[in-house]
Protein backbone atom coordinates (compact mmCIF):
# COMPACT_ATOMS: atom_id res chain seq x y z
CA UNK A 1 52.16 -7.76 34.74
CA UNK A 2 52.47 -8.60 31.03
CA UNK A 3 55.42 -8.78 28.86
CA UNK A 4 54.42 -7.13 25.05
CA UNK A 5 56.84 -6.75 22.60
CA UNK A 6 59.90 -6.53 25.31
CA UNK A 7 58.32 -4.34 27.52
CA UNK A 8 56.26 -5.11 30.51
CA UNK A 9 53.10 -3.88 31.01
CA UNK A 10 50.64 -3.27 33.94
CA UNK A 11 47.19 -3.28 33.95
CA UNK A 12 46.76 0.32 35.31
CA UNK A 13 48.35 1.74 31.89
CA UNK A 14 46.28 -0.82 29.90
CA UNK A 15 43.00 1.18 31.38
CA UNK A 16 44.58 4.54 31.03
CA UNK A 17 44.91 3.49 27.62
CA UNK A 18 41.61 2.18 27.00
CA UNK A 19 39.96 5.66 28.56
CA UNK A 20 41.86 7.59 26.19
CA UNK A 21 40.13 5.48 23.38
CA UNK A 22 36.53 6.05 24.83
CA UNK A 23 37.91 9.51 25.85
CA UNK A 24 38.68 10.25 22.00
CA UNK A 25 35.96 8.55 20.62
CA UNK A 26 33.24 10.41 23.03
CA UNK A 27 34.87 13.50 21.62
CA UNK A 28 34.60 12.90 18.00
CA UNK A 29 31.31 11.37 18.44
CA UNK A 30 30.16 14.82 19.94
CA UNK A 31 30.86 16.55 17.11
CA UNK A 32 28.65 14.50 14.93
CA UNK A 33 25.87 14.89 17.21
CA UNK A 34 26.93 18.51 16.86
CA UNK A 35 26.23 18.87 13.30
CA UNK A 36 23.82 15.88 13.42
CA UNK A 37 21.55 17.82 15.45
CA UNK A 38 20.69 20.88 12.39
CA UNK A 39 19.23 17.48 10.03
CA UNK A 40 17.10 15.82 12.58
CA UNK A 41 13.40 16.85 13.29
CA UNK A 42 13.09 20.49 15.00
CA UNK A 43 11.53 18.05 18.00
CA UNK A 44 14.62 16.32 18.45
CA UNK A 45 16.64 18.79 17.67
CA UNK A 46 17.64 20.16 21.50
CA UNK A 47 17.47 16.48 22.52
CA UNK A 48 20.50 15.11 19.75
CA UNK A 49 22.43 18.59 20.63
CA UNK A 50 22.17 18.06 24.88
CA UNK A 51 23.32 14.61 23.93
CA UNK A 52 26.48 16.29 22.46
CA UNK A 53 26.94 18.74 24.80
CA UNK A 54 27.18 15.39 27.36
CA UNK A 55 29.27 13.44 25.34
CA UNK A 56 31.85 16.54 25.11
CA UNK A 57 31.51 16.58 29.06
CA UNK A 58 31.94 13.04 30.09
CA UNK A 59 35.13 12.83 27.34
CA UNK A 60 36.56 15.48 29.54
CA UNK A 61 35.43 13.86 32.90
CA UNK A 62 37.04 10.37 32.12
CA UNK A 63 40.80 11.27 31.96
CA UNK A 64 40.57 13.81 34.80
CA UNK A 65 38.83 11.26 36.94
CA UNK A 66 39.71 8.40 36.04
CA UNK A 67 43.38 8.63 35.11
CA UNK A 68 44.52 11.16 38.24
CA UNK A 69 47.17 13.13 38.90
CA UNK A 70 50.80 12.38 37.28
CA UNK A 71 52.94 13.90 40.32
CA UNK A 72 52.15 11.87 43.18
């Protein structure tokens, strides 16, 4: 337990934290892969836009696994 700016901290909401970053930033990225996927060779075209298509899944995966369920 950590005290940070007056109030105290655990390390389970420093994680939850941190996988809302990645969370967020998986999201975003997606939609660069998205868009990136129109200006890249037609060969790696379906490769770049799969990619997105994961990156939107696992930034959806990470707080529903990871974080659990708030009533119990």
């Amino acid at each position: 337990m950590r005290h940070y700016l007056g109030q105290t901290w655990h390390n389970g909401a420093i994680m939850n934290i941190l996988a809302v970053a990645v969370s967020i930033f998986l999201f975003v990225s997606s939609f660069v892969l998205f868009a990136y996927a129109f200006a890249v060779p037609e060969e790696f075209a379906a490769i770049v836009f799969f990619t997105g298509i994961m990156s939107a899944s696992l930034s959806l995966a990470i707080p529903f696994h990871l974080m659990g369920r708030r009533d119990s």
